[in-house]
Protein backbone atom coordinates (compact mmCIF):
# COMPACT_ATOMS: atom_id res chain seq x y z
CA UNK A 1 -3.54 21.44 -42.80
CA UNK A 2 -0.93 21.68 -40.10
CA UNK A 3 -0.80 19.28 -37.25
CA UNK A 4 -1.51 22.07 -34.66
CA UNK A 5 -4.55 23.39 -36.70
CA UNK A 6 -6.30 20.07 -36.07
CA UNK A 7 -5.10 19.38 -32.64
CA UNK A 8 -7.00 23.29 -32.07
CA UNK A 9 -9.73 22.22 -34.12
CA UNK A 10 -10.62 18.95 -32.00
CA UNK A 11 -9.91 20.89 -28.61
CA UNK A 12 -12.74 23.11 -29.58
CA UNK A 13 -15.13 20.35 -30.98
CA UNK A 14 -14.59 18.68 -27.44
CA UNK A 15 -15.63 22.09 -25.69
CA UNK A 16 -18.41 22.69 -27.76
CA UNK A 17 -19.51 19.09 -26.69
CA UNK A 18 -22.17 20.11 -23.57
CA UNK A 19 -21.56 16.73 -22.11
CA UNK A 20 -17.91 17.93 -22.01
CA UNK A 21 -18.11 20.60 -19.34
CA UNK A 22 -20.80 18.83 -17.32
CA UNK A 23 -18.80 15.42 -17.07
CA UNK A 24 -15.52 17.94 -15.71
CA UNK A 25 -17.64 19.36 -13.77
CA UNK A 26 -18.56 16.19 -12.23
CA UNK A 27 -15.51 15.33 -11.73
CA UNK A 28 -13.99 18.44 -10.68
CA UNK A 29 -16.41 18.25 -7.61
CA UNK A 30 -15.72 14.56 -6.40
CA UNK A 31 -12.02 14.89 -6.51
CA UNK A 32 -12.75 17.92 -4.05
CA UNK A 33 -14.78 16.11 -1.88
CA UNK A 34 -12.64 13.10 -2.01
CA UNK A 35 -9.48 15.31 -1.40
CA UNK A 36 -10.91 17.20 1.39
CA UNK A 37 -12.41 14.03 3.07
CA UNK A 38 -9.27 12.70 2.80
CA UNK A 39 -7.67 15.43 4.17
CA UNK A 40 -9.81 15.31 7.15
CA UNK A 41 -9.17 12.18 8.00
CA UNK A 42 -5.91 12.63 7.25
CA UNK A 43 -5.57 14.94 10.02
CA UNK A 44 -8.01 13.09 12.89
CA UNK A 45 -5.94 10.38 12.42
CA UNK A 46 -2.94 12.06 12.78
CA UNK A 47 -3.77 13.51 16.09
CA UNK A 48 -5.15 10.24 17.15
CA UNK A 49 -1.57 8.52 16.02
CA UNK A 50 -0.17 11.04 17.89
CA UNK A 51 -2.38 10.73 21.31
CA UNK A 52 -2.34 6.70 21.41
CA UNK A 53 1.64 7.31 21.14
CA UNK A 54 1.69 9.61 24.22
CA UNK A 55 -0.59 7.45 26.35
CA UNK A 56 0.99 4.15 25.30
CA UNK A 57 3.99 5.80 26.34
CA UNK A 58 2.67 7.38 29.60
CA UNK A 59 1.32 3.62 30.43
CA UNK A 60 4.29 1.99 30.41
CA UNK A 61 6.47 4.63 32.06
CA UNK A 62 3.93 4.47 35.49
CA UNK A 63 2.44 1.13 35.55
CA UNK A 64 4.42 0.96 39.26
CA UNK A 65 6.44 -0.98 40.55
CA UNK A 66 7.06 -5.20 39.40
CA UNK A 67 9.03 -7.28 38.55
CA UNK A 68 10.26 -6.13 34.84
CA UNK A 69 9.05 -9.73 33.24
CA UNK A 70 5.47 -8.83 34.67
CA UNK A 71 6.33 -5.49 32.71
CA UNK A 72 6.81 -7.08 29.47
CA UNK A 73 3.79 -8.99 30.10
CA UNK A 74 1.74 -5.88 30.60
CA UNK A 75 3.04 -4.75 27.00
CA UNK A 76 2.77 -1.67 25.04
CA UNK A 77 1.82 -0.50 21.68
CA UNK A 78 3.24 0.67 18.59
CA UNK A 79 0.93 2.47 16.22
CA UNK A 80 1.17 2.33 12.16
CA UNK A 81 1.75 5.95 11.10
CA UNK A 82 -0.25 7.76 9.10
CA UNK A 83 1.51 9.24 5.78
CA UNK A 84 -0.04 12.11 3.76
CA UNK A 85 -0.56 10.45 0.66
CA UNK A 86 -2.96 7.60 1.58
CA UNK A 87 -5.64 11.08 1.16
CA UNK A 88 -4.40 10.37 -2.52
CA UNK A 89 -4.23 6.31 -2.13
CA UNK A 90 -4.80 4.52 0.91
CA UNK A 91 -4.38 1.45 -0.49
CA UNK A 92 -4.72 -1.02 2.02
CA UNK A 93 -4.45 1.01 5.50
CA UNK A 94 -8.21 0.74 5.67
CA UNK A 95 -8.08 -2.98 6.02
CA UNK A 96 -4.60 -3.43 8.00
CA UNK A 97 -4.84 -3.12 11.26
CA UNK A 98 -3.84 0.46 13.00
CA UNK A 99 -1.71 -1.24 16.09
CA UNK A 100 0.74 -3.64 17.69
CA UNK A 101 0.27 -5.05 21.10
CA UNK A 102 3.91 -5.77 21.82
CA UNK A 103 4.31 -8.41 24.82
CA UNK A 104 6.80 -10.86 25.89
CA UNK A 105 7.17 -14.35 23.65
CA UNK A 106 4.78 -13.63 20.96
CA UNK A 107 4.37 -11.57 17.72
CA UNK A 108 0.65 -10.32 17.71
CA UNK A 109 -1.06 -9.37 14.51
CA UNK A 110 -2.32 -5.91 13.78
CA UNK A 111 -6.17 -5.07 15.14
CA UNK A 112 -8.55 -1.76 14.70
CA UNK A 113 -8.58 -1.25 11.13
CA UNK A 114 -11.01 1.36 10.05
CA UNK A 115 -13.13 -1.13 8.10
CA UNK A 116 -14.47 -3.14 11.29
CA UNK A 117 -16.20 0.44 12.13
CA UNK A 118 -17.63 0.68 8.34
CA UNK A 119 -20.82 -1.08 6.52
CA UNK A 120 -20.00 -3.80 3.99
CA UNK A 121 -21.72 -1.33 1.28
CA UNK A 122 -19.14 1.79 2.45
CA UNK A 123 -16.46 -0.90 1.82
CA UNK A 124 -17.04 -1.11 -1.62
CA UNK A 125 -16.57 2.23 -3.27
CA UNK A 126 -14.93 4.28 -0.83
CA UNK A 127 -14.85 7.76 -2.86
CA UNK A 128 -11.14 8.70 -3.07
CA UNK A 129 -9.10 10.45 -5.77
CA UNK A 130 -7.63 6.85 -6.52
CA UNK A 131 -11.10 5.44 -7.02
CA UNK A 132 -12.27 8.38 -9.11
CA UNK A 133 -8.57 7.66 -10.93
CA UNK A 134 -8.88 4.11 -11.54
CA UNK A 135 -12.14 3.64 -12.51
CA UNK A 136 -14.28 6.97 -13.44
CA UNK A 137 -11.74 9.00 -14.98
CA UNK A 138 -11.01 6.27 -17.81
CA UNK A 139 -15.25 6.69 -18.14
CA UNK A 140 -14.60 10.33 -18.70
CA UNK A 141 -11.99 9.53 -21.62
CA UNK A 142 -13.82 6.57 -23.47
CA UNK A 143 -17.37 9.25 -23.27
CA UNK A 144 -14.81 11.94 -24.69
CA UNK A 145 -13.24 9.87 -27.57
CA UNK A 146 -15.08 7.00 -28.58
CA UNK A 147 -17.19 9.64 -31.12
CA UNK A 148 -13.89 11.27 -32.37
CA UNK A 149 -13.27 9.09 -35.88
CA UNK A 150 -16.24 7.16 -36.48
CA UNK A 151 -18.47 10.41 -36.14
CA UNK A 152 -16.22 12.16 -39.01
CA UNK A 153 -16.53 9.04 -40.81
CA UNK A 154 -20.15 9.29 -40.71
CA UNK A 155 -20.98 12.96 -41.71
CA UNK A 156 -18.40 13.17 -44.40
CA UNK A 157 -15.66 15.33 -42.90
CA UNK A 158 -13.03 12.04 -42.79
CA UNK A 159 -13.15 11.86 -46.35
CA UNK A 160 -13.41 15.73 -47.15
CA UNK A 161 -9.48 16.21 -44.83
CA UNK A 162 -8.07 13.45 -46.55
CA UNK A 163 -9.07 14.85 -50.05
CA UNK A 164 -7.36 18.02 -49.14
CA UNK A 165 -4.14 16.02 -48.25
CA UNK A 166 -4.34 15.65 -44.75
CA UNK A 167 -2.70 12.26 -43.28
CA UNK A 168 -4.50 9.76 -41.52
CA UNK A 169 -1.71 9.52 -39.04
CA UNK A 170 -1.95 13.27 -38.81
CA UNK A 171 -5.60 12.92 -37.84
CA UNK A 172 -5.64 10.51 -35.62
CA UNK A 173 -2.79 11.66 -33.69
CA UNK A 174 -4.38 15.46 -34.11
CA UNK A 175 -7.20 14.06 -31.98
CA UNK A 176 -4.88 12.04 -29.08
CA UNK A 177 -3.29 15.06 -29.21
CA UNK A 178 -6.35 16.89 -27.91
CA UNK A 179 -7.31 14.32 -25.83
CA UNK A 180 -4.34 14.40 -23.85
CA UNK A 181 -4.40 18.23 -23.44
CA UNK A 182 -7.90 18.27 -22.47
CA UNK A 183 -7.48 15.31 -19.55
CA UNK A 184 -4.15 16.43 -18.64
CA UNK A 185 -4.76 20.01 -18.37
CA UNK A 186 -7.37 18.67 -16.27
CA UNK A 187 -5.65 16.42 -13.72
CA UNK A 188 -2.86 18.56 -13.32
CA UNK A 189 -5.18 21.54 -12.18
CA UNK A 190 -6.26 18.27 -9.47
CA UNK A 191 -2.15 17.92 -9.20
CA UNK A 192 -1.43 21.38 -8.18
CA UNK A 193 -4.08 21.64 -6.01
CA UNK A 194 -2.58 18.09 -4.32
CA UNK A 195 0.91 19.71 -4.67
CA UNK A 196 -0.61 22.91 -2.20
CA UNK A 197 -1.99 20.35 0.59
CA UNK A 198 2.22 18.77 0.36
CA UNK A 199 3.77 22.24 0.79
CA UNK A 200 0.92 23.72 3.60
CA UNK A 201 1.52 20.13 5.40
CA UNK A 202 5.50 20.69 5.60
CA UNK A 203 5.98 17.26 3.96
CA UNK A 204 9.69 16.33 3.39
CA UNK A 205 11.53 16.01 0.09
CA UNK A 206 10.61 12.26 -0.36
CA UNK A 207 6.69 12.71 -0.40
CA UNK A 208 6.90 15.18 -2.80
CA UNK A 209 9.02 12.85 -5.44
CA UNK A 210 6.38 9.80 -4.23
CA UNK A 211 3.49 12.37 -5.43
CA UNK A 212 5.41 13.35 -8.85
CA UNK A 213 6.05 9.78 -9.71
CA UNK A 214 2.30 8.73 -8.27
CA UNK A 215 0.81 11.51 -10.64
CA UNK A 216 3.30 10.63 -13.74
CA UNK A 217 1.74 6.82 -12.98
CA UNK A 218 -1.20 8.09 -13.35
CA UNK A 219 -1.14 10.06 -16.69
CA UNK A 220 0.47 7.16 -18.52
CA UNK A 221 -2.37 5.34 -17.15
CA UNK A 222 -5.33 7.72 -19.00
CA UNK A 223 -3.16 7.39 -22.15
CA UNK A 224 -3.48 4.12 -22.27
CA UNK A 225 -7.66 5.02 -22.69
CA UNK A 226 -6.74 7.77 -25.05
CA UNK A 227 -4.76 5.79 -27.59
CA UNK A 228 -7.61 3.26 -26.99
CA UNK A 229 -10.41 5.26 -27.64
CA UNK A 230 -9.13 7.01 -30.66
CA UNK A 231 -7.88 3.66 -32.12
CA UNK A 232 -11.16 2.18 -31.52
CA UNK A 233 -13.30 5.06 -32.88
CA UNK A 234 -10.83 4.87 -36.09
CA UNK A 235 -11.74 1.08 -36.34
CA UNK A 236 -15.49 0.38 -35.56
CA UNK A 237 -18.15 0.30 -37.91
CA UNK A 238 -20.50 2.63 -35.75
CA UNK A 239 -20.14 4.99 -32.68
CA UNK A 240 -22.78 2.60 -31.05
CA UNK A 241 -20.22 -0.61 -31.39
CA UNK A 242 -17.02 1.74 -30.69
CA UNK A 243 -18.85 2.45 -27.46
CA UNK A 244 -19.68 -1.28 -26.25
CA UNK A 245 -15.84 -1.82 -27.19
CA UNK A 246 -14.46 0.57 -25.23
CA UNK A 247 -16.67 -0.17 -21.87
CA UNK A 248 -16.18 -3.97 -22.55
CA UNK A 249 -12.49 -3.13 -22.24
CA UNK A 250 -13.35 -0.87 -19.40
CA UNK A 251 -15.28 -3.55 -17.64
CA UNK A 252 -12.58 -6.57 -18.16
CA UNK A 253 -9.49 -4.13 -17.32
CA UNK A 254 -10.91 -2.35 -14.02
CA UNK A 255 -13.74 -4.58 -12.78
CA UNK A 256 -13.78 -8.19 -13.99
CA UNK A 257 -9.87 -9.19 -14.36
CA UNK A 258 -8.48 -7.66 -10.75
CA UNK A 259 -11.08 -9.60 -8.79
CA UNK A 260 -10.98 -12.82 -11.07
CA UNK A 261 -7.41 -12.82 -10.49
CA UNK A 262 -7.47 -11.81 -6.61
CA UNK A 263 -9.84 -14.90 -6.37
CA UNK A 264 -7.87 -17.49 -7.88
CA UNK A 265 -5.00 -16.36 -5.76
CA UNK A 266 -6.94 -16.95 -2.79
CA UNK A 267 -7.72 -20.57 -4.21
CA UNK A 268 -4.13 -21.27 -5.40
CA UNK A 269 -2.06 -19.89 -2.79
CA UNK A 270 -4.11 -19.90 0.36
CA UNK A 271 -3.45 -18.25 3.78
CA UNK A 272 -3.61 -20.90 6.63
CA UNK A 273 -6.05 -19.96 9.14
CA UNK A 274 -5.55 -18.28 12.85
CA UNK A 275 -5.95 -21.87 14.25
CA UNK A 276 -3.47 -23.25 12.16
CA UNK A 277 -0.91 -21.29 12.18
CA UNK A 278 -0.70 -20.85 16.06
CA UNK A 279 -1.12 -24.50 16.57
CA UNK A 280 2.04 -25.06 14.33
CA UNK A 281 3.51 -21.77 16.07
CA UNK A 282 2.98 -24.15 19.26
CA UNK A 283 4.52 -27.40 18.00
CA UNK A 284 7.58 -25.95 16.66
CA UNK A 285 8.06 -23.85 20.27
CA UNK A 286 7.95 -27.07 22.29
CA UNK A 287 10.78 -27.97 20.82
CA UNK A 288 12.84 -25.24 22.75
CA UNK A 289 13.75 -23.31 25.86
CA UNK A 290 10.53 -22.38 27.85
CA UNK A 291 11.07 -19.75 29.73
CA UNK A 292 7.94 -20.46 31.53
CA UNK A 293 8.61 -23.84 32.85
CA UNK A 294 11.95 -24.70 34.10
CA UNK A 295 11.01 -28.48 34.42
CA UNK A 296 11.13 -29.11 30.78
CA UNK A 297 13.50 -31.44 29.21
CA UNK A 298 15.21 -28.23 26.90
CA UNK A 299 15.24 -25.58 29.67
CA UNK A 300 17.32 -28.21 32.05
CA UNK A 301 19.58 -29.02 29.27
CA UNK A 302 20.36 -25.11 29.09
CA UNK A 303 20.29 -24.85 32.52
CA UNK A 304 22.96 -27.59 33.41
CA UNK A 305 25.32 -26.16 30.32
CA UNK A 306 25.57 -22.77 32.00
CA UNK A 307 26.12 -24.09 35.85
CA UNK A 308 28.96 -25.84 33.88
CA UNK A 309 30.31 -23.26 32.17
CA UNK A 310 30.49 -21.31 35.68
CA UNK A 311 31.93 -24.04 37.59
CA UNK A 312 28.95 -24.29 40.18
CA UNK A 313 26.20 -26.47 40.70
CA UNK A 314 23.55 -23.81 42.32
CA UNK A 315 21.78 -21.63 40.32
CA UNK A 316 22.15 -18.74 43.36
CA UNK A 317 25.51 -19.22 43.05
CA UNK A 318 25.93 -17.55 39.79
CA UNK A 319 26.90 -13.97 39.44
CA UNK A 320 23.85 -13.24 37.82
CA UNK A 321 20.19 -14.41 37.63
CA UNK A 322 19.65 -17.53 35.69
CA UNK A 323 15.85 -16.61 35.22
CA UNK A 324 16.40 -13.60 33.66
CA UNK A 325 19.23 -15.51 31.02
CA UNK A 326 16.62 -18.18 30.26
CA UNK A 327 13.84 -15.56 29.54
CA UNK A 328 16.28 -13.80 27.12
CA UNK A 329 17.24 -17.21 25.67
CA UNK A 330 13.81 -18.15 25.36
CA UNK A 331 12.95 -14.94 23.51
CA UNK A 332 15.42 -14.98 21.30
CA UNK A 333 14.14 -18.64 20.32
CA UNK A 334 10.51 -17.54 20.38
CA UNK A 335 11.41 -14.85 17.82
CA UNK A 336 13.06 -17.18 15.65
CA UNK A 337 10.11 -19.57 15.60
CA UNK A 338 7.63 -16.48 14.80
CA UNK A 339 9.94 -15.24 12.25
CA UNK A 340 9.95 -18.30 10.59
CA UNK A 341 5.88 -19.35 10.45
CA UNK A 342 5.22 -15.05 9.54
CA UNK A 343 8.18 -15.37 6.57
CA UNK A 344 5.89 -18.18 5.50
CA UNK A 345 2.26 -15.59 5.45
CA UNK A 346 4.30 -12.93 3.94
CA UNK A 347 5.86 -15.70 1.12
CA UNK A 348 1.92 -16.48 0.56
CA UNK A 349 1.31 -13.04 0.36
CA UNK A 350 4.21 -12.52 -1.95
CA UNK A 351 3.01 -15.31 -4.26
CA UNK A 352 -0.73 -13.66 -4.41
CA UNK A 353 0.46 -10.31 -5.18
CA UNK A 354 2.78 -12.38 -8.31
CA UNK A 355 -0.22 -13.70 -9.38
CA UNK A 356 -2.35 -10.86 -9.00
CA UNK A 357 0.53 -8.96 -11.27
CA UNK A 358 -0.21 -11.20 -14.22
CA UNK A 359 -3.19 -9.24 -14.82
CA UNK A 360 -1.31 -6.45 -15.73
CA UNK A 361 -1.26 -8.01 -19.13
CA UNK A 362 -5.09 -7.13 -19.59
CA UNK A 363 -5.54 -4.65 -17.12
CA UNK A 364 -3.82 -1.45 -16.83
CA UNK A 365 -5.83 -0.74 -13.98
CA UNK A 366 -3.83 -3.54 -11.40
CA UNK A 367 -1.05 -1.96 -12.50
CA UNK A 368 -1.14 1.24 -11.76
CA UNK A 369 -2.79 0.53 -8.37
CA UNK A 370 0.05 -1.80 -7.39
CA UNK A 371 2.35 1.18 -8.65
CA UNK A 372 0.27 4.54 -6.81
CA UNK A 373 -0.08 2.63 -3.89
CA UNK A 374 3.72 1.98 -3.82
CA UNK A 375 4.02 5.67 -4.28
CA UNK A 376 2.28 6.16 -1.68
CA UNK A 377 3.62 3.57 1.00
CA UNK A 378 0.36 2.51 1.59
CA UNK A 379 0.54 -1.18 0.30
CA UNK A 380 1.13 -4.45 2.22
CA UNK A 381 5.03 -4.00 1.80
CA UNK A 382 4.48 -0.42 3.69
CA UNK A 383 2.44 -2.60 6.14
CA UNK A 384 5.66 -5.83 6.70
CA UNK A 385 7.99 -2.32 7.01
CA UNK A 386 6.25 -1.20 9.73
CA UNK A 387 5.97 -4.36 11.78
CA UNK A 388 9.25 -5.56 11.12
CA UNK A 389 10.89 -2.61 12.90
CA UNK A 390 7.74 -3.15 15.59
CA UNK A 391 9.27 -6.69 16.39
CA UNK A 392 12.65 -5.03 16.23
CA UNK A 393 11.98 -2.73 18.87
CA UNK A 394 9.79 -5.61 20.80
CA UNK A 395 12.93 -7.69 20.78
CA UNK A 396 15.12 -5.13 22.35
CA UNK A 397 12.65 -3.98 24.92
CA UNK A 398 12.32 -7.24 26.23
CA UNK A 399 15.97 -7.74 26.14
CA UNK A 400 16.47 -4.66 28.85
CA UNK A 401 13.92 -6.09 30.79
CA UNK A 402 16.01 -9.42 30.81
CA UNK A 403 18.88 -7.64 31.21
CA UNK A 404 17.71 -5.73 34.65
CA UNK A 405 16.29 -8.45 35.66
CA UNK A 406 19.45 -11.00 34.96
CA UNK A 407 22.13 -8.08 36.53
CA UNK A 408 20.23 -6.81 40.07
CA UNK A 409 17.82 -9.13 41.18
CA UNK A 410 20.37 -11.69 42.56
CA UNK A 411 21.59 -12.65 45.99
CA UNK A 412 19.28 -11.27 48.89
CA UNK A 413 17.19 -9.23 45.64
CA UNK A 414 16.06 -12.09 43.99
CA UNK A 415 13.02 -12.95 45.87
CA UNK A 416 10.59 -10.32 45.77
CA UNK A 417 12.46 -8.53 42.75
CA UNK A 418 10.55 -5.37 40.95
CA UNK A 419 11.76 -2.68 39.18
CA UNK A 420 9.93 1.14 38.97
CA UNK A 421 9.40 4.23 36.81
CA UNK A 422 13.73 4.50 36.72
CA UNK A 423 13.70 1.62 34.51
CA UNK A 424 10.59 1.88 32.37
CA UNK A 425 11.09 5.48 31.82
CA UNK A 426 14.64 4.76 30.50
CA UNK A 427 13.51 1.74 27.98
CA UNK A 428 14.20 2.71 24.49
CA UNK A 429 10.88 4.17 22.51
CA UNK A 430 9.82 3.35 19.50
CA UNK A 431 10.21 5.26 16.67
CA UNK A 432 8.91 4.13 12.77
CA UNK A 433 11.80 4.84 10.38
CA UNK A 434 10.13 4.80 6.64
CA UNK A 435 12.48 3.47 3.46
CA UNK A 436 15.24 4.97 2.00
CA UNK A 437 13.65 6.84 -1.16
CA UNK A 438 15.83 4.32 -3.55
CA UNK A 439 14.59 0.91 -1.95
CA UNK A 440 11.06 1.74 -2.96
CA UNK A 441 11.89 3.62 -5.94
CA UNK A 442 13.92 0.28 -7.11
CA UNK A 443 11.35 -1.95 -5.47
CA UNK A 444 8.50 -0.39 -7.92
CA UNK A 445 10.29 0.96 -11.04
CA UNK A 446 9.38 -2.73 -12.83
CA UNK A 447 5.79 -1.40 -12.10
CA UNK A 448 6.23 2.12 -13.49
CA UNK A 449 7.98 0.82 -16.79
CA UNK A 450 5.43 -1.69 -17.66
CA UNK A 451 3.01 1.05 -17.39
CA UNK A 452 5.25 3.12 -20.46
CA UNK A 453 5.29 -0.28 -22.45
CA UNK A 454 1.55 -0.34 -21.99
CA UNK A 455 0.81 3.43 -23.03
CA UNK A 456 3.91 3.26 -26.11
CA UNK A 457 1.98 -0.13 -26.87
CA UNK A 458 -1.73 1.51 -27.14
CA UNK A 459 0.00 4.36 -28.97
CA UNK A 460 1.65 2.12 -31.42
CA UNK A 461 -1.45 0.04 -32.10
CA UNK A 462 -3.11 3.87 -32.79
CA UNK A 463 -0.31 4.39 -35.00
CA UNK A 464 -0.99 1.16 -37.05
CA UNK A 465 -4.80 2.15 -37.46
CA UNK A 466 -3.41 5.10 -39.55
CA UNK A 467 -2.84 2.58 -42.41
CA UNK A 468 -5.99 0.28 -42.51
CA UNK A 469 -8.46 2.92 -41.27
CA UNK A 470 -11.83 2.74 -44.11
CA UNK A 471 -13.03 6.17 -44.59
């Protein structure tokens, strides 16, 4: 019998299967929902980005007239964009925080994520595409093939192909083979319809290779279930044992193994608390220029070194304000300090996430959401991108305020100094500039390969069954 014959012949013993249609059915209707939830919030939260940006804006530009260090005082905002494909995977934008207060000497953390305004049950199982993905649609496969050897085996048919000369390999394969067409044929009808809500959005070139690669991630993830489920079938000694295999491996791949792992990463590496971290922020910044307090042992030091360098022994004497130099200075320091004690979070976080990659040995599922949520820049390293280039711009908004400050309110204008809507309207805005397409592809193509080696693995171990299968 030729391969193709019994590829056909399993497609149509899966569509004769009643549970077949109803479980795509199913599933048909929750990626909907999910998609067009997503895509509604996609879009409120756009036009709320896209509000708080104008108002922030507006704030700063006509908070009147002071002096431009009460400005940077005041503070603005910078808001984490929204991409399109967190409706897909929004990874961990629900539990980062949506904004930046950006004020003078300090990094802030991000506040207002969506989660704070959500039950603890909504928390768990939020219903989007990547949930139905990671954990439902393997569920779909294992009810689909855990019957598909063991079942032949049972009434007879097993032994009645290979009597007519058919291949085990053949066989096995021949049902894979229909397995794949069935779920792929499937998700890519969910694909295309993802691929319409890229091209009716406008999205640029990037997003649209992010989707490809997030959807490519995503088949060689149900493979790994396919080869899985066949191999299983072709090995157990009933369809009732083949089944408690497969969703024990379900269980320990998408369920138990992630969390065990997240856990211990908590234990092993763990992130110092609010207090601690600002009370060592606070040790290390006593060692430097205050800005604040020109009495202190560090700011005189600087102080006397630049009255030096200008030959004069009055601050007023200087052809520019001293004030406005030390606040700069001080900044500059400050930012070092708070570089230094966040590097330290984000190492902690680094070594968690290496930790939490280990499980990739036993479960596919980490993997691929470490890899789909690269995709689609909605991971923690999407998160440090953003608020680097927040501090960046924080930094040089306080250093024009310095800078006006330090240039016009000397002689007769440095009592009494403030600055207006000319300056603020003229300090620099900021604007989020995402990755270049090859750091992230480079940054996550470890992730994408590891999930070939895992689907060529579970199709080699299928492969092996065709040799010590019992019919």
């Amino acid at each position: 019998m030729a391969f193709s014959l019994l590829v056909k012949h399993e497609l149509r013993l899966l569509w004769r299967e009643p549970g077949t249609k109803v479980l795509m059915g199913v599933m048909l209707l929750l990626l909907l929902i999910s998609t067009w939830s997503g895509a509604v919030y996609f879009t409120e939260k756009q036009q709320q980005h896209e509000d708080a940006t104008t108002m922030a804006r507006a704030l700063w530009e006509q908070q009147g007239d002071k002096n431009p260090h009460s400005a940077a005082h005041y503070g603005t905002h910078a808001f984490l964009p929204v991409t399109l494909l967190a409706v897909f995977d929004p990874g961990t934008q629900p539990f980062t925080g949506v904004s930046l207060f950006l004020e003078a000497h300090r990094q802030n953390f991000a506040v207002y994520s969506p989660v704070e305004d959500r039950s603890s049950l909504s928390r768990f199982g939020q219903l989007t595409p990547t949930f139905i993905f990671t954990f439902l649609f393997p569920l779909f496969i294992i009810f689909l093939g855990y019957r598909s050897v063991i079942a032949e085996r049972e009434n007879g048919m097993l032994r009645l192909l290979l009597s007519q000369g058919v291949r085990m390999k053949h066989i096995l394969t021949g049902k894979a083979a229909a397995l794949w067409i069935l779920v792929s044929g499937f998700f890519l009808l969910f694909a295309l319809i993802g691929l319409i809500v890229l091209l009716v959005s406008g999205s640029e070139a990037t997003y649209f290779l992010r989707y490809a690669l997030m959807m490519a991630g995503w088949l060689l993830y149900f493979g790994i279930f396919i080869h899985l489920s066949v191999w299983v079938s072709a090995k157990a000694g009933s369809q009732a044992q083949a089944l408690v295999l497969l969703l024990g491996f379900w269980v320990l791949s998408t369920l138990f193994v992630p969390r065990l792992i997240a856990a211990a990463a908590d234990q092993v590496h763990p992130v110092p608390d609010t207090v601690s971290f600002q009370q060592a922020v606070q040790r290390q910044l006593s060692e430097g220029i205050d800005g604040h307090n020109p009495l202190s042992e560090h700011t005189r030091a600087f102080e006397d070194s630049v009255l030096a360098a200008h030959g004069v022994t009055n601050p007023a004497d200087l052809p520019f304000n001293l004030g406005g130099l030390m606040l700069q200075v001080s900044e500059e320091f400050e930012k070092e300090v708070f570089d230094y004690h966040m590097a330290r979070i984000s190492l902690i976080h680094e070594q968690q996430l290496n930790l939490f990659k280990l499980s990739a040995i036993v479960s596919p599922a980490a993997l691929v959401r470490l890899f789909s949520m690269g995709m689609a820049g909605t991971d923690m390293a999407a998160f440090n991108h953003f608020r680097d280039q927040a501090e960046a711009f924080r930094i040089e908004l306080m250093r024009e305020l310095n800078e006006d400050l330090m240039i016009y309110a000397v002689g007769d204008r440095a009592q009494g100094y403030t600055a207006g809507v000319e300056l603020f309207s003229q300090n620099i805005t900021f604007e989020y500039e995402p990755p270049r397409a090859v750091e992230w592809i480079t940054k996550y193509l470890t992730h994408g390969l590891l999930l070939l080696l895992w689907s060529g693995l579970s199709f080699g171990l299928l492969l092996t069954a065709s040799r010590t299968t019992e019919v």
